[in-house]
Protein backbone atom coordinates (compact mmCIF):
# COMPACT_ATOMS: atom_id res chain seq x y z
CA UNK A 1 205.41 135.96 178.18
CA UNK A 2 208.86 135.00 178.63
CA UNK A 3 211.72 136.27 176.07
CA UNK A 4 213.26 133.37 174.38
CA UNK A 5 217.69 134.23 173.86
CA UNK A 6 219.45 132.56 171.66
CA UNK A 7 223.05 132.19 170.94
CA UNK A 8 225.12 132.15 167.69
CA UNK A 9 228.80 132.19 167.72
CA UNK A 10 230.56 134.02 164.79
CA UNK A 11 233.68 132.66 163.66
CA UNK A 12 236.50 135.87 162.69
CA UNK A 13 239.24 134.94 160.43
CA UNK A 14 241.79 137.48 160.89
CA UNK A 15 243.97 137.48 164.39
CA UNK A 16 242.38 140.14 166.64
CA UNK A 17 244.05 141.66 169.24
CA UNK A 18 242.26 143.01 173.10
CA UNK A 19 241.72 146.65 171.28
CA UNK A 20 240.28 145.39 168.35
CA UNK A 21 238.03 142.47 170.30
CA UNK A 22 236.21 145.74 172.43
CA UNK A 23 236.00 147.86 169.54
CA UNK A 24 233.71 144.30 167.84
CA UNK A 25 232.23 143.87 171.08
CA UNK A 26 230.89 147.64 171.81
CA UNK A 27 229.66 147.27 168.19
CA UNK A 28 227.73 144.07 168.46
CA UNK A 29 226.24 145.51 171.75
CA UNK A 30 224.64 148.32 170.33
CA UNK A 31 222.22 146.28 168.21
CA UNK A 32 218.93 146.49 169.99
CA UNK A 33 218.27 142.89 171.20
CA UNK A 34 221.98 141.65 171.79
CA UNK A 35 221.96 140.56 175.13
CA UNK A 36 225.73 139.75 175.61
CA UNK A 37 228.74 139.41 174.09
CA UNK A 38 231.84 137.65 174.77
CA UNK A 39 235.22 135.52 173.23
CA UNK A 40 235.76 132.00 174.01
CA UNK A 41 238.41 131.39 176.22
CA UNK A 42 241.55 130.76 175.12
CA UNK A 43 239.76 131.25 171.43
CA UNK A 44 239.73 135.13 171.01
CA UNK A 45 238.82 134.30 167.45
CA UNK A 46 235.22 133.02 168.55
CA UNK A 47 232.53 135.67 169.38
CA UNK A 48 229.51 134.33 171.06
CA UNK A 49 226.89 136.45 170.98
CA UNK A 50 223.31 135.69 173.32
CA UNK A 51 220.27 137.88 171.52
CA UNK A 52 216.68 138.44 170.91
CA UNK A 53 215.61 136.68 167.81
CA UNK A 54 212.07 139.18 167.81
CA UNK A 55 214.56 142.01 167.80
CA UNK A 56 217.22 140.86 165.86
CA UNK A 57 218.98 138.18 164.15
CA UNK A 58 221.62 136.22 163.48
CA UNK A 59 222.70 137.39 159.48
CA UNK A 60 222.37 141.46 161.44
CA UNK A 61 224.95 140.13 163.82
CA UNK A 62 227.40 138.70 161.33
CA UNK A 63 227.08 141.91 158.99
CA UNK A 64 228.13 144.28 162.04
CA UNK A 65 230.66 142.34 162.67
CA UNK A 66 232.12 142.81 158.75
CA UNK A 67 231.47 145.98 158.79
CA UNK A 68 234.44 146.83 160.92
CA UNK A 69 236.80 144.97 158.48
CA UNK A 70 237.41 141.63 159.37
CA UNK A 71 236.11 138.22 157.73
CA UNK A 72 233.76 136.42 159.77
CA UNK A 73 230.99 133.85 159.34
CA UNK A 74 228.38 132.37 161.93
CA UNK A 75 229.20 128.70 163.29
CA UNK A 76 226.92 125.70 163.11
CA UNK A 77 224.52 127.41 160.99
């Protein structure tokens, strides 16, 4: 059976600089299921996240995220 990914993009209010986008990024990774993780070009406010939907979801996404301090919500949800 193929693995179904989806993506969700997660929307971060505050201005984040390169440090702070790795620091998100390395945290988002470690949840078992994320697949990748990356910032829109040119939009380093814009996290778009590909996953696992039988591992995780899209709400344990957005709450790593916020737990490293910044204001974020999912886009298009």
């Amino acid at each position: 059976m193929e693995t179904q990914l989806v993506d969700v993009t997660v929307h971060i209010d505050e201005s984040v600089g390169e440090d702070r986008r790795k620091e998100l990024d390395d945290a988002v990774r470690a949840i078992d299921g994320v697949v990748s993780v990356g910032f829109a070009e040119g939009k380093p406010h814009l996290m778009i996240v590909q996953y696992n939907p039988q591992a995780t979801s899209s709400g344990q996404i957005l709450e790593r995220v916020k737990s490293h301090g910044v204001h974020a919500e999912l886009v298009g949800m």
